[in-house]
PDB file of N, CA and C in Angstrom:
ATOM      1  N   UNK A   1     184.955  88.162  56.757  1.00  0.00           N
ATOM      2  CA  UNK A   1     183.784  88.677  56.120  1.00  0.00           C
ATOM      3  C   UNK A   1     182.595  87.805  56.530  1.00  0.00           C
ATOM      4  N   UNK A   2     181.529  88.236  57.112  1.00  0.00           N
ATOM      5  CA  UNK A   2     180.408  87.281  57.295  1.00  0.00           C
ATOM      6  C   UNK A   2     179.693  87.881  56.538  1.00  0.00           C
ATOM      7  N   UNK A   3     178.708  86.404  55.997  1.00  0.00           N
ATOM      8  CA  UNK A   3     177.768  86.446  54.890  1.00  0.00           C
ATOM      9  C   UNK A   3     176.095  86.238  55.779  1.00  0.00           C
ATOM     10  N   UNK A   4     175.349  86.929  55.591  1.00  0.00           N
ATOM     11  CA  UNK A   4     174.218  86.028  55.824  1.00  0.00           C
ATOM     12  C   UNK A   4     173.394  85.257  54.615  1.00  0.00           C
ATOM     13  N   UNK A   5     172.490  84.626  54.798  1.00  0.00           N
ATOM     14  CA  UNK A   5     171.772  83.862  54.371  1.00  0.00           C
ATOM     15  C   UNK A   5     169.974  84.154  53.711  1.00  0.00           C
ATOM     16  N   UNK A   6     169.940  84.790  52.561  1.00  0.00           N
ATOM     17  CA  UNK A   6     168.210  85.287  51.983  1.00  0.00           C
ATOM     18  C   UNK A   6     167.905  83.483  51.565  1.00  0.00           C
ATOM     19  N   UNK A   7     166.507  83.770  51.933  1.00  0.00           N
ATOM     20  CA  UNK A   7     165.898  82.126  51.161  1.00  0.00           C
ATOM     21  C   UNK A   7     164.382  82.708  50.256  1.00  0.00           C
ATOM     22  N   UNK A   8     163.551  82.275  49.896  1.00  0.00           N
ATOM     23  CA  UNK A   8     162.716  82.641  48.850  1.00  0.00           C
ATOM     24  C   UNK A   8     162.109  81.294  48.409  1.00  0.00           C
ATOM     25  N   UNK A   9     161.237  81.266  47.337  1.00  0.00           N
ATOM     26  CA  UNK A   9     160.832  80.624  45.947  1.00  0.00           C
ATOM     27  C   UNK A   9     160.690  81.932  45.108  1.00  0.00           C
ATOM     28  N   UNK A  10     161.218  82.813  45.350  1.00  0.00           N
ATOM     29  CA  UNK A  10     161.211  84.115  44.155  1.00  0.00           C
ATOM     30  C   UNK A  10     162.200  83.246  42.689  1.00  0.00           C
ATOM     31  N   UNK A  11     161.986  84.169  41.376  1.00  0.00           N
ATOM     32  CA  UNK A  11     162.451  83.926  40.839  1.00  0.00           C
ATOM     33  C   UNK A  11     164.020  83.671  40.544  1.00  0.00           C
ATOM     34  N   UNK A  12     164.211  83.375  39.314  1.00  0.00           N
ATOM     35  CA  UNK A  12     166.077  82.888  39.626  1.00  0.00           C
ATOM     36  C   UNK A  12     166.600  83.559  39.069  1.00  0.00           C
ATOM     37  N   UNK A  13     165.833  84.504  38.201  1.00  0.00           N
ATOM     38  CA  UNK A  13     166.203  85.520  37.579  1.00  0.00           C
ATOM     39  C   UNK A  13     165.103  86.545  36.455  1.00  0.00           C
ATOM     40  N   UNK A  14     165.678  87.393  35.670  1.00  0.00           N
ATOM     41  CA  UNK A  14     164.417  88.587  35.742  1.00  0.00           C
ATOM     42  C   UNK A  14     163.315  87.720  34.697  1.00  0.00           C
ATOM     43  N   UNK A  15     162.105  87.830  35.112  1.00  0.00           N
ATOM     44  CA  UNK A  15     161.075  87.588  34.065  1.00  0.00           C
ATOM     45  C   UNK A  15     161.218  86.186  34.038  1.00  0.00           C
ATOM     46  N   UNK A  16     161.433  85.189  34.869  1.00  0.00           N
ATOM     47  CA  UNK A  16     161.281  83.858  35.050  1.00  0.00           C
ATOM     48  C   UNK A  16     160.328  83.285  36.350  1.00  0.00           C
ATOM     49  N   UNK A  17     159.822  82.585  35.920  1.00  0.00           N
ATOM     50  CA  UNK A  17     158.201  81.796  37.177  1.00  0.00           C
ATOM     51  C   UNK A  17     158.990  81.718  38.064  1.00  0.00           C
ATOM     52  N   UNK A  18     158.740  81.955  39.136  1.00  0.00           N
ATOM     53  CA  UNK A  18     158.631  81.784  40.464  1.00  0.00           C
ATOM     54  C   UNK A  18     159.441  80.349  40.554  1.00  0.00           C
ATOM     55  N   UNK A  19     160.130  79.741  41.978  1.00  0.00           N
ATOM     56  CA  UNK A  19     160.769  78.596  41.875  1.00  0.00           C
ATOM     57  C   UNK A  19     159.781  77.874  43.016  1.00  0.00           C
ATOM     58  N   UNK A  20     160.176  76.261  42.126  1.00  0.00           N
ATOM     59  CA  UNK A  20     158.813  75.371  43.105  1.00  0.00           C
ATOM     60  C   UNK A  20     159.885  74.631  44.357  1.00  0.00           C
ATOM     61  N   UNK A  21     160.934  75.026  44.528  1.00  0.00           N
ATOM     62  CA  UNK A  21     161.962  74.916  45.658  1.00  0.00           C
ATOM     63  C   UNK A  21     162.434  75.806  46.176  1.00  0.00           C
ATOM     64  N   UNK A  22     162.102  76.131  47.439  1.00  0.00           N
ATOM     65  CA  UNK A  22     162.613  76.893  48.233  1.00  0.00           C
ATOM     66  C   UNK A  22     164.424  76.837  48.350  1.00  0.00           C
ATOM     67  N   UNK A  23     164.655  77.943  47.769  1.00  0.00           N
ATOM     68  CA  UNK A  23     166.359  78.329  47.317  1.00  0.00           C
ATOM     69  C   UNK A  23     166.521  79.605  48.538  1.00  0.00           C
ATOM     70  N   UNK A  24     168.404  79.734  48.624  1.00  0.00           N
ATOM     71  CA  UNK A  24     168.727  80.672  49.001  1.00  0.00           C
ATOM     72  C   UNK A  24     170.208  80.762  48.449  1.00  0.00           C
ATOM     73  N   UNK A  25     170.474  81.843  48.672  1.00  0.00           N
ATOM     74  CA  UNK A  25     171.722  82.499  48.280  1.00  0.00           C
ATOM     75  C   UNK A  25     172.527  83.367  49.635  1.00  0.00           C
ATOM     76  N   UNK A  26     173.937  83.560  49.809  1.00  0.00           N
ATOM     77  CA  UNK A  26     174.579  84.031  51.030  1.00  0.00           C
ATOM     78  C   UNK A  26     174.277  85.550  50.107  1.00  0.00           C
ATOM     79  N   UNK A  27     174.414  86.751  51.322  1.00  0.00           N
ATOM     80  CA  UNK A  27     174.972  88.186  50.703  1.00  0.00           C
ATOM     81  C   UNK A  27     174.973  88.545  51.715  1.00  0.00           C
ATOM     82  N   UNK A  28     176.027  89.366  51.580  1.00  0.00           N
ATOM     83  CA  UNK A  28     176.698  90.546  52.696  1.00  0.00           C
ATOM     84  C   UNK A  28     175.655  91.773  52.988  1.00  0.00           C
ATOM     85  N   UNK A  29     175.784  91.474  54.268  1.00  0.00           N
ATOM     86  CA  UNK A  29     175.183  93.735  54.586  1.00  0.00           C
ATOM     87  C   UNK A  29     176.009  94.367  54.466  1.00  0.00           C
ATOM     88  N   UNK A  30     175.683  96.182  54.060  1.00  0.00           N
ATOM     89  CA  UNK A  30     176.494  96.643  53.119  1.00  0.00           C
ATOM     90  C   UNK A  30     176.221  98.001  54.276  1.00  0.00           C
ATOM     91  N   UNK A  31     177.203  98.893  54.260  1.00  0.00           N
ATOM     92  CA  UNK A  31     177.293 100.298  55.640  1.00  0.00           C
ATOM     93  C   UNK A  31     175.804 101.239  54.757  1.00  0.00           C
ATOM     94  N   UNK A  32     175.583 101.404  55.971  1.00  0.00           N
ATOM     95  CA  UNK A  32     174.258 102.686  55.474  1.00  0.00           C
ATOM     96  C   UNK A  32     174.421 104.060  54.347  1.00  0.00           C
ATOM     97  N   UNK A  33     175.180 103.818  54.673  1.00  0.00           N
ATOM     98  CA  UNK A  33     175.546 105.053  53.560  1.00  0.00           C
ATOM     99  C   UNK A  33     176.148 104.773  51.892  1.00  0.00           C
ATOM    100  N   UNK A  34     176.546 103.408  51.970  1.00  0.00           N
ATOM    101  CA  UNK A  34     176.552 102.816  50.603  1.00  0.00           C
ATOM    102  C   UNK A  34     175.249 102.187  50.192  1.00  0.00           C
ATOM    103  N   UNK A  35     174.330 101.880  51.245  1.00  0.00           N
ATOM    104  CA  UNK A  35     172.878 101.450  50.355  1.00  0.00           C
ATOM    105  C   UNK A  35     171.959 102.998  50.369  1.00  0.00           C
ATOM    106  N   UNK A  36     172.086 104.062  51.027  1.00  0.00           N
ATOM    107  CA  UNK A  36     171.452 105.273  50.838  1.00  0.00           C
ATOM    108  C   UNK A  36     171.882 106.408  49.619  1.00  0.00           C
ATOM    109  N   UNK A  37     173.010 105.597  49.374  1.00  0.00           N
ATOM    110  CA  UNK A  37     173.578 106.725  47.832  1.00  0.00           C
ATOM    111  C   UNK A  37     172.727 105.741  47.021  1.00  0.00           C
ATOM    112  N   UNK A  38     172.561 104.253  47.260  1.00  0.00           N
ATOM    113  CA  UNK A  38     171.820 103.770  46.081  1.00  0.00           C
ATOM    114  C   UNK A  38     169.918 104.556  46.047  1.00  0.00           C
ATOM    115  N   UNK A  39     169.731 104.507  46.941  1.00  0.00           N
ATOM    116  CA  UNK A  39     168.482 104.983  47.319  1.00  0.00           C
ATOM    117  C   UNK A  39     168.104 105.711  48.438  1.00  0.00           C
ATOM    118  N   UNK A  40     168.047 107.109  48.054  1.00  0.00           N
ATOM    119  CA  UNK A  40     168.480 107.795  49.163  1.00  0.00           C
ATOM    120  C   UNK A  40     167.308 108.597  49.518  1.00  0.00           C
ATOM    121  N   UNK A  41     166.139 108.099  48.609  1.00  0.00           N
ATOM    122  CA  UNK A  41     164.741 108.073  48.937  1.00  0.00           C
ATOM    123  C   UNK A  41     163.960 107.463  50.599  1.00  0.00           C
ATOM    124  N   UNK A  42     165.094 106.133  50.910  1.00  0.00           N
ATOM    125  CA  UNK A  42     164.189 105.331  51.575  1.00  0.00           C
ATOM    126  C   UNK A  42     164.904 105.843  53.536  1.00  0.00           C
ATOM    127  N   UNK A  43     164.201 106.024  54.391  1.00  0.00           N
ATOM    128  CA  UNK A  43     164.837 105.931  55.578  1.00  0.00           C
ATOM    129  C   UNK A  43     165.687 104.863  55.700  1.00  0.00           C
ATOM    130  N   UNK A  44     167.168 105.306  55.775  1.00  0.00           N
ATOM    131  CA  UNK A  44     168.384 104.667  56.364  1.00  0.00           C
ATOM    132  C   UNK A  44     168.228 104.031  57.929  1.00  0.00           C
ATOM    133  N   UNK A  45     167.343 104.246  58.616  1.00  0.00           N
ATOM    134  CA  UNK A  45     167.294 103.287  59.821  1.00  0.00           C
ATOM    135  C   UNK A  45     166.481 101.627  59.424  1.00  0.00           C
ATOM    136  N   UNK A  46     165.620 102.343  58.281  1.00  0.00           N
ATOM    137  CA  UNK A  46     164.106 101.246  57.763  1.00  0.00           C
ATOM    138  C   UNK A  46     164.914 100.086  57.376  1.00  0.00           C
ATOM    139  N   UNK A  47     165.763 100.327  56.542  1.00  0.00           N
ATOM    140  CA  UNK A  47     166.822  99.805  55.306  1.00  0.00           C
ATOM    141  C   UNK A  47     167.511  99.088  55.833  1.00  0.00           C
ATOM    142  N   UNK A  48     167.773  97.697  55.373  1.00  0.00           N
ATOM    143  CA  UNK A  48     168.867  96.986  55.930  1.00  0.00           C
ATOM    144  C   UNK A  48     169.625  96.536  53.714  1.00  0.00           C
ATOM    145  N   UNK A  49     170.695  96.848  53.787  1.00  0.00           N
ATOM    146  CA  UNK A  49     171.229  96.018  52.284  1.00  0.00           C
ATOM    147  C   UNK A  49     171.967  95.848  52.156  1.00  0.00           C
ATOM    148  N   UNK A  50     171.711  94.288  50.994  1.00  0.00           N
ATOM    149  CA  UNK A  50     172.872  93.548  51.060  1.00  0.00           C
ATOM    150  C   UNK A  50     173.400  93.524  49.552  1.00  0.00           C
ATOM    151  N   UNK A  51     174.827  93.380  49.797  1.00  0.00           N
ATOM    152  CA  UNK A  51     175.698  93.202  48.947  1.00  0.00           C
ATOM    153  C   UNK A  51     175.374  92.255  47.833  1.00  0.00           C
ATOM    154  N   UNK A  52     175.207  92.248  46.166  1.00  0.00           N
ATOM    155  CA  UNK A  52     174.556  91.350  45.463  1.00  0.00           C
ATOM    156  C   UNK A  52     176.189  91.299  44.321  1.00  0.00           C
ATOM    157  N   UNK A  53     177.376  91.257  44.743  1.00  0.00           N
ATOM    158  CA  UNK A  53     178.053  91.033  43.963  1.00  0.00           C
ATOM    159  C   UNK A  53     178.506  89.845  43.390  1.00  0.00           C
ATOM    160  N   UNK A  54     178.179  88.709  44.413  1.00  0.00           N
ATOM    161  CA  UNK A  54     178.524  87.498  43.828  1.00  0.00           C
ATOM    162  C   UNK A  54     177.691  86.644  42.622  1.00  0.00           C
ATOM    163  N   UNK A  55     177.125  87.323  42.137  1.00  0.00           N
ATOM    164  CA  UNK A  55     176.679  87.650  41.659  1.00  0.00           C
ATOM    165  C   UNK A  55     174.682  86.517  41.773  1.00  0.00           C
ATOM    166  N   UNK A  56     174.057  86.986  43.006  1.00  0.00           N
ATOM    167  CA  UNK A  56     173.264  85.974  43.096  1.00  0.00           C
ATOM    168  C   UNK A  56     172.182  86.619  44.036  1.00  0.00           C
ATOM    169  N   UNK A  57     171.072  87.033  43.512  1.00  0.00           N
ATOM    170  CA  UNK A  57     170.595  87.454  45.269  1.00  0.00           C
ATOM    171  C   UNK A  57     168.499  87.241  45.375  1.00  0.00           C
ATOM    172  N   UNK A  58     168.564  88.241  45.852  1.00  0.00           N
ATOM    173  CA  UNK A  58     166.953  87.799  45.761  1.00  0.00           C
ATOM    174  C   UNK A  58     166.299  88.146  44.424  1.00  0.00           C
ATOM    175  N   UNK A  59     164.970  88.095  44.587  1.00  0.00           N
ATOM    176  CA  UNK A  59     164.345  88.135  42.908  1.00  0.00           C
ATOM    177  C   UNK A  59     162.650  88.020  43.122  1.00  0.00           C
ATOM    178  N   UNK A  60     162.017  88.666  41.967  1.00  0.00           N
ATOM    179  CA  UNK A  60     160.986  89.145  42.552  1.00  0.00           C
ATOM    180  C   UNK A  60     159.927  87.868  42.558  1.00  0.00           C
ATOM    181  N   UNK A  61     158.944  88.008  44.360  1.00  0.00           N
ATOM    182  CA  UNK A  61     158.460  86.936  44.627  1.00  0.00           C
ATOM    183  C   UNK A  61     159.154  86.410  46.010  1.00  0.00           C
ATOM    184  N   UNK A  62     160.156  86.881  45.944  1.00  0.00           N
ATOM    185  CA  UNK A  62     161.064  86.465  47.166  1.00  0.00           C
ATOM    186  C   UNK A  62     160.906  87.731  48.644  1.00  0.00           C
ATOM    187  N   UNK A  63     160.149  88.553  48.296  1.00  0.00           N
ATOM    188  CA  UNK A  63     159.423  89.622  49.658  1.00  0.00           C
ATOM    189  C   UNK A  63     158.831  89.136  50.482  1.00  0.00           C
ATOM    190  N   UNK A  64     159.406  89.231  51.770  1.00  0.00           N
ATOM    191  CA  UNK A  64     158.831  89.042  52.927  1.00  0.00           C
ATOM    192  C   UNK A  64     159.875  87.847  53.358  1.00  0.00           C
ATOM    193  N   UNK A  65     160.476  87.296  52.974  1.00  0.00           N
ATOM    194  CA  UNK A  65     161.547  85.940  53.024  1.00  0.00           C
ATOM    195  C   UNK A  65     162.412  86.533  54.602  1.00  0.00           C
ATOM    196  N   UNK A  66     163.116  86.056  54.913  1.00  0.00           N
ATOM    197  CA  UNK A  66     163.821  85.967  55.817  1.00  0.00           C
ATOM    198  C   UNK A  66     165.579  86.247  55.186  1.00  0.00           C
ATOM    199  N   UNK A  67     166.046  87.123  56.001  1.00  0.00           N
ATOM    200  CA  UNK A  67     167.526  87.262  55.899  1.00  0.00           C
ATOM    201  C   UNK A  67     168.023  87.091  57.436  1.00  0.00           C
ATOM    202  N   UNK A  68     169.336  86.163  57.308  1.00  0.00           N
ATOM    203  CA  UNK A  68     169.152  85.650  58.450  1.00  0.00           C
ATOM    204  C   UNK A  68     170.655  85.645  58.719  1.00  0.00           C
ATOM    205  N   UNK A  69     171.404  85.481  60.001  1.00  0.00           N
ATOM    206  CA  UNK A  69     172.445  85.282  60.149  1.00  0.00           C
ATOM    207  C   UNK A  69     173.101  83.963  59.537  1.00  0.00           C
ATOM    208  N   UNK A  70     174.417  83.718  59.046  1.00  0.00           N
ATOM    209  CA  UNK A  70     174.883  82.326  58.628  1.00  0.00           C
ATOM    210  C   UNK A  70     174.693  80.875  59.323  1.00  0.00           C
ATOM    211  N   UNK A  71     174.672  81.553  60.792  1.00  0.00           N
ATOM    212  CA  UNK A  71     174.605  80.449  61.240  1.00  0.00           C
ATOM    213  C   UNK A  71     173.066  80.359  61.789  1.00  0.00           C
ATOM    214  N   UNK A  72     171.829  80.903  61.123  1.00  0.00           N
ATOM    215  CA  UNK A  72     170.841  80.379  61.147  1.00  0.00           C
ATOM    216  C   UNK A  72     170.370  81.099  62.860  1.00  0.00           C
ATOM    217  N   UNK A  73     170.903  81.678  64.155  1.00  0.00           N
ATOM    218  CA  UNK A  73     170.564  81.904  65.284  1.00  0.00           C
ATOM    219  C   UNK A  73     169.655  83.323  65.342  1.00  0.00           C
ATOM    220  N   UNK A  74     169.583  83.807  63.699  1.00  0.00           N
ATOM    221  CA  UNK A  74     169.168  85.479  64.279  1.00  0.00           C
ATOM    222  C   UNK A  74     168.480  85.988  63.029  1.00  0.00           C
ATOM    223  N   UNK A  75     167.282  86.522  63.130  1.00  0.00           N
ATOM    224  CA  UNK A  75     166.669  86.839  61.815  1.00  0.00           C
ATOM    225  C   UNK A  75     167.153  88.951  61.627  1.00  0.00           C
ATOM    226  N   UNK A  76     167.491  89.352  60.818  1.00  0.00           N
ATOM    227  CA  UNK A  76     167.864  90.462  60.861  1.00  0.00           C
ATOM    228  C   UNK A  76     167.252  91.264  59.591  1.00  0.00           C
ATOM    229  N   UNK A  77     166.493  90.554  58.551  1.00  0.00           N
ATOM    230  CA  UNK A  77     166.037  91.314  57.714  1.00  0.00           C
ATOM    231  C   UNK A  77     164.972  90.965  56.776  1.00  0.00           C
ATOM    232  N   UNK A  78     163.921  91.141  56.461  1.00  0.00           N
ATOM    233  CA  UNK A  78     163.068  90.502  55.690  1.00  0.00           C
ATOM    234  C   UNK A  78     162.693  90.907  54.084  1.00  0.00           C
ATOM    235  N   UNK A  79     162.813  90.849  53.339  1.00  0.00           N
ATOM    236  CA  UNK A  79     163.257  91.009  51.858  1.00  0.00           C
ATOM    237  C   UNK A  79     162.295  91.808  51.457  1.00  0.00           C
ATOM    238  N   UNK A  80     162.264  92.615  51.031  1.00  0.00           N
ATOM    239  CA  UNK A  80     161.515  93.969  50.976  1.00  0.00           C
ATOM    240  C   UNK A  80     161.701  94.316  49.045  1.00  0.00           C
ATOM    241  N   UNK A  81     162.981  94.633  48.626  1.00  0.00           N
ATOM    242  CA  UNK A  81     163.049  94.839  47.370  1.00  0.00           C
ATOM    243  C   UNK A  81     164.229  94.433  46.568  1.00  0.00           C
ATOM    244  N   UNK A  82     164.280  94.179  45.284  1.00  0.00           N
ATOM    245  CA  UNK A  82     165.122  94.267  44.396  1.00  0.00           C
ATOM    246  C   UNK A  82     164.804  95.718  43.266  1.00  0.00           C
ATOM    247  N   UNK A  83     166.087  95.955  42.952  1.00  0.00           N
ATOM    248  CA  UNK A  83     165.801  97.404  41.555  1.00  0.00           C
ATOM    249  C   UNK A  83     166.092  96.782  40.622  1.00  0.00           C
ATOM    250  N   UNK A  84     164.844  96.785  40.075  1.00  0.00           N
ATOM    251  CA  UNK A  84     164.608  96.302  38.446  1.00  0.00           C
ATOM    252  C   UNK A  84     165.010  94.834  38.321  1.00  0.00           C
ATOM    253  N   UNK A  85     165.696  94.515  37.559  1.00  0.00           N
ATOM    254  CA  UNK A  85     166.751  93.409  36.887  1.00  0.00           C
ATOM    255  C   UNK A  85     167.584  92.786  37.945  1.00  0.00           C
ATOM    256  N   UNK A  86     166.989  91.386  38.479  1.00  0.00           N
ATOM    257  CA  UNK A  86     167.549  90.620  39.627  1.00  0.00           C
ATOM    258  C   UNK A  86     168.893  90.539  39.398  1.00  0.00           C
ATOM    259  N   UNK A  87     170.033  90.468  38.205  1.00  0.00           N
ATOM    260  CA  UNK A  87     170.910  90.242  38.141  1.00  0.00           C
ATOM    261  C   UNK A  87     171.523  91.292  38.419  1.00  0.00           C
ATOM    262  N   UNK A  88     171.489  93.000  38.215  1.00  0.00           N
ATOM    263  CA  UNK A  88     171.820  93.798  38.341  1.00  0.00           C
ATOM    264  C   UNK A  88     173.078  94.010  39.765  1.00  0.00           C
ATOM    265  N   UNK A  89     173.927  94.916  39.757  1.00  0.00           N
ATOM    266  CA  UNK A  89     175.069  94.858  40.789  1.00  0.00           C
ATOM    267  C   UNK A  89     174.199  96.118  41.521  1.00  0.00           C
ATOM    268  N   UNK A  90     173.413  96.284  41.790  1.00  0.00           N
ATOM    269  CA  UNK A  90     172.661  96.812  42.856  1.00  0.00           C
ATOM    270  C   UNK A  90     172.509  96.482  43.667  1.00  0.00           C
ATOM    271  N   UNK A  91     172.046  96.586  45.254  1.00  0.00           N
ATOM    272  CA  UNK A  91     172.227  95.983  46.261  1.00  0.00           C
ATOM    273  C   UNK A  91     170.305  95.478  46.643  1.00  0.00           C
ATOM    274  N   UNK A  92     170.072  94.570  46.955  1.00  0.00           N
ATOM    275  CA  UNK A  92     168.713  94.297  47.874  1.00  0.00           C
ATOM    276  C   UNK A  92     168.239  94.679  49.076  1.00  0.00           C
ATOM    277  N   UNK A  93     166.701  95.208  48.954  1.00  0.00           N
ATOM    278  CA  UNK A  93     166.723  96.063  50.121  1.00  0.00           C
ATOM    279  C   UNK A  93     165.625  95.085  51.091  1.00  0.00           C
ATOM    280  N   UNK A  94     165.789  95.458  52.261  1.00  0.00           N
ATOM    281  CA  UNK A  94     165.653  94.375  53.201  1.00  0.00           C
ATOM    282  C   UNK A  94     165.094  95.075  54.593  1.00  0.00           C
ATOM    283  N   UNK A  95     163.879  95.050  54.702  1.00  0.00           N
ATOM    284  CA  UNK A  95     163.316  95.548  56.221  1.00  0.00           C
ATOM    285  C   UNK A  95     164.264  95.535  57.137  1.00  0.00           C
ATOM    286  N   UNK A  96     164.902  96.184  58.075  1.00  0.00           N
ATOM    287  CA  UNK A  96     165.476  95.842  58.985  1.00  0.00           C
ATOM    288  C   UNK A  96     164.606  95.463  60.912  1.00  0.00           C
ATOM    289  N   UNK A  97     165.027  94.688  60.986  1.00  0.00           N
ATOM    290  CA  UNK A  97     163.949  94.028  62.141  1.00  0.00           C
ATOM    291  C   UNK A  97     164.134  94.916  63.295  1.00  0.00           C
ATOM    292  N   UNK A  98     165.595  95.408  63.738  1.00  0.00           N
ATOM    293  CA  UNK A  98     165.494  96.055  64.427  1.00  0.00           C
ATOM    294  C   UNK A  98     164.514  97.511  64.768  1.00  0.00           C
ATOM    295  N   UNK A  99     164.494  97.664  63.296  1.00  0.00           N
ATOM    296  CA  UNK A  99     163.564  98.835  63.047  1.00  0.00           C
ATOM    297  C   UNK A  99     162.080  98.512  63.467  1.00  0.00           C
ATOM    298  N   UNK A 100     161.672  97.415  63.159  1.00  0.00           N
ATOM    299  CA  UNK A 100     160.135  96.790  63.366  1.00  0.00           C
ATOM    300  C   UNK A 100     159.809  96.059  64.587  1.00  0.00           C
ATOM    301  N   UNK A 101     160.633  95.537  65.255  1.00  0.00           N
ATOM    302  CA  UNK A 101     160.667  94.775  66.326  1.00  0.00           C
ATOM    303  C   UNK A 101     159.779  95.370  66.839  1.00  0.00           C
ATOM    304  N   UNK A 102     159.635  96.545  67.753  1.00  0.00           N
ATOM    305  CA  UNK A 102     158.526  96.879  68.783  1.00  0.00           C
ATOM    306  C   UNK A 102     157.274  97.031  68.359  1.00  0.00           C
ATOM    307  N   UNK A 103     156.771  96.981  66.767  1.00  0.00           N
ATOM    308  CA  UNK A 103     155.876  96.586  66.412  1.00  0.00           C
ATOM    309  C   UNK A 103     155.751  95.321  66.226  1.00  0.00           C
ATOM    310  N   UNK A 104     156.433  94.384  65.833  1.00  0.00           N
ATOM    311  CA  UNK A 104     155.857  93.007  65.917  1.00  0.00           C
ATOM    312  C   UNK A 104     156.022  92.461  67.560  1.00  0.00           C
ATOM    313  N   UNK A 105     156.477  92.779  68.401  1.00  0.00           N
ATOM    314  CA  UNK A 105     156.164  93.167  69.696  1.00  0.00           C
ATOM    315  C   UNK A 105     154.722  93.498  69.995  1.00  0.00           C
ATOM    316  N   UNK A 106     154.508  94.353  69.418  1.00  0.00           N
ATOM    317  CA  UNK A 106     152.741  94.446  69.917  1.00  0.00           C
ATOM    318  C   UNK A 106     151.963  93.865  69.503  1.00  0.00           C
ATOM    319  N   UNK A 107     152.058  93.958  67.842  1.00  0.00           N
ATOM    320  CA  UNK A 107     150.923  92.529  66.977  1.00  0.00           C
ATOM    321  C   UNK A 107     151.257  91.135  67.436  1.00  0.00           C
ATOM    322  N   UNK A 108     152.102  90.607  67.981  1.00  0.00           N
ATOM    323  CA  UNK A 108     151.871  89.219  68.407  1.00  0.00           C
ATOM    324  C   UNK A 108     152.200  88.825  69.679  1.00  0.00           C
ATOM    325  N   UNK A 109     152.382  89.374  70.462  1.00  0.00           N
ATOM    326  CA  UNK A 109     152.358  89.237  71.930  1.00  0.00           C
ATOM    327  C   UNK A 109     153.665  88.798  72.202  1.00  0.00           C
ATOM    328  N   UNK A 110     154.769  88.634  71.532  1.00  0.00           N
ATOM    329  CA  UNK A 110     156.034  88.239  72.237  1.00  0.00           C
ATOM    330  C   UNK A 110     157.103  88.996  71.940  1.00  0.00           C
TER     331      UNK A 110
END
């Protein structure tokens, strides 16, 4: 099972300040079609989500953060949302880079 890696100063949980240490937590990516029954509103290519069962994941404040491979070599998702209640067994939804790449390709020249 590989885990990747969300980091933040988002909160640690619902309705709590923001954290003055940059934290992270591991969570799994989860198949497209188990994060599109959760939200089946959002384009399934856009969407990258991860598994929040261990019970630990991002939290609001923590958007735009980096989701990253375990071993730190590969950025694959940038933290986009939680539903409702950070603790919740819902999954976190997460830009997928592949999706954006050829735009941040053009806005920054590399």
């Amino acid at each position: 099972m590989k885990w990747n890696v969300a980091s933040g100063w988002g909160s640690t949980y619902t309705d709590s300040p923001t954290s003055t240490n940059l934290r992270y937590t591991y969570l799994r990516t989860i198949r497209t079609r188990f994060c599109t029954a959760f939200f089946p509103q959002l384009p399934p290519n856009a969407i990258l989500c991860a598994s929040t069962l261990r019970g630990s994941s991002t939290c609001h404040g923590d958007s735009g953060g980096p989701l990253v491979t375990s071993d730190g070599s590969r950025l694959i998702g940038i933290s986009s949302f939680v539903t409702g209640n950070c603790e919740s067994r819902f999954p976190a939804g997460f830009t997928r880079i592949t999706h954006v790449r050829d735009w941040i390709n053009r806005m920054t020249g590399i």
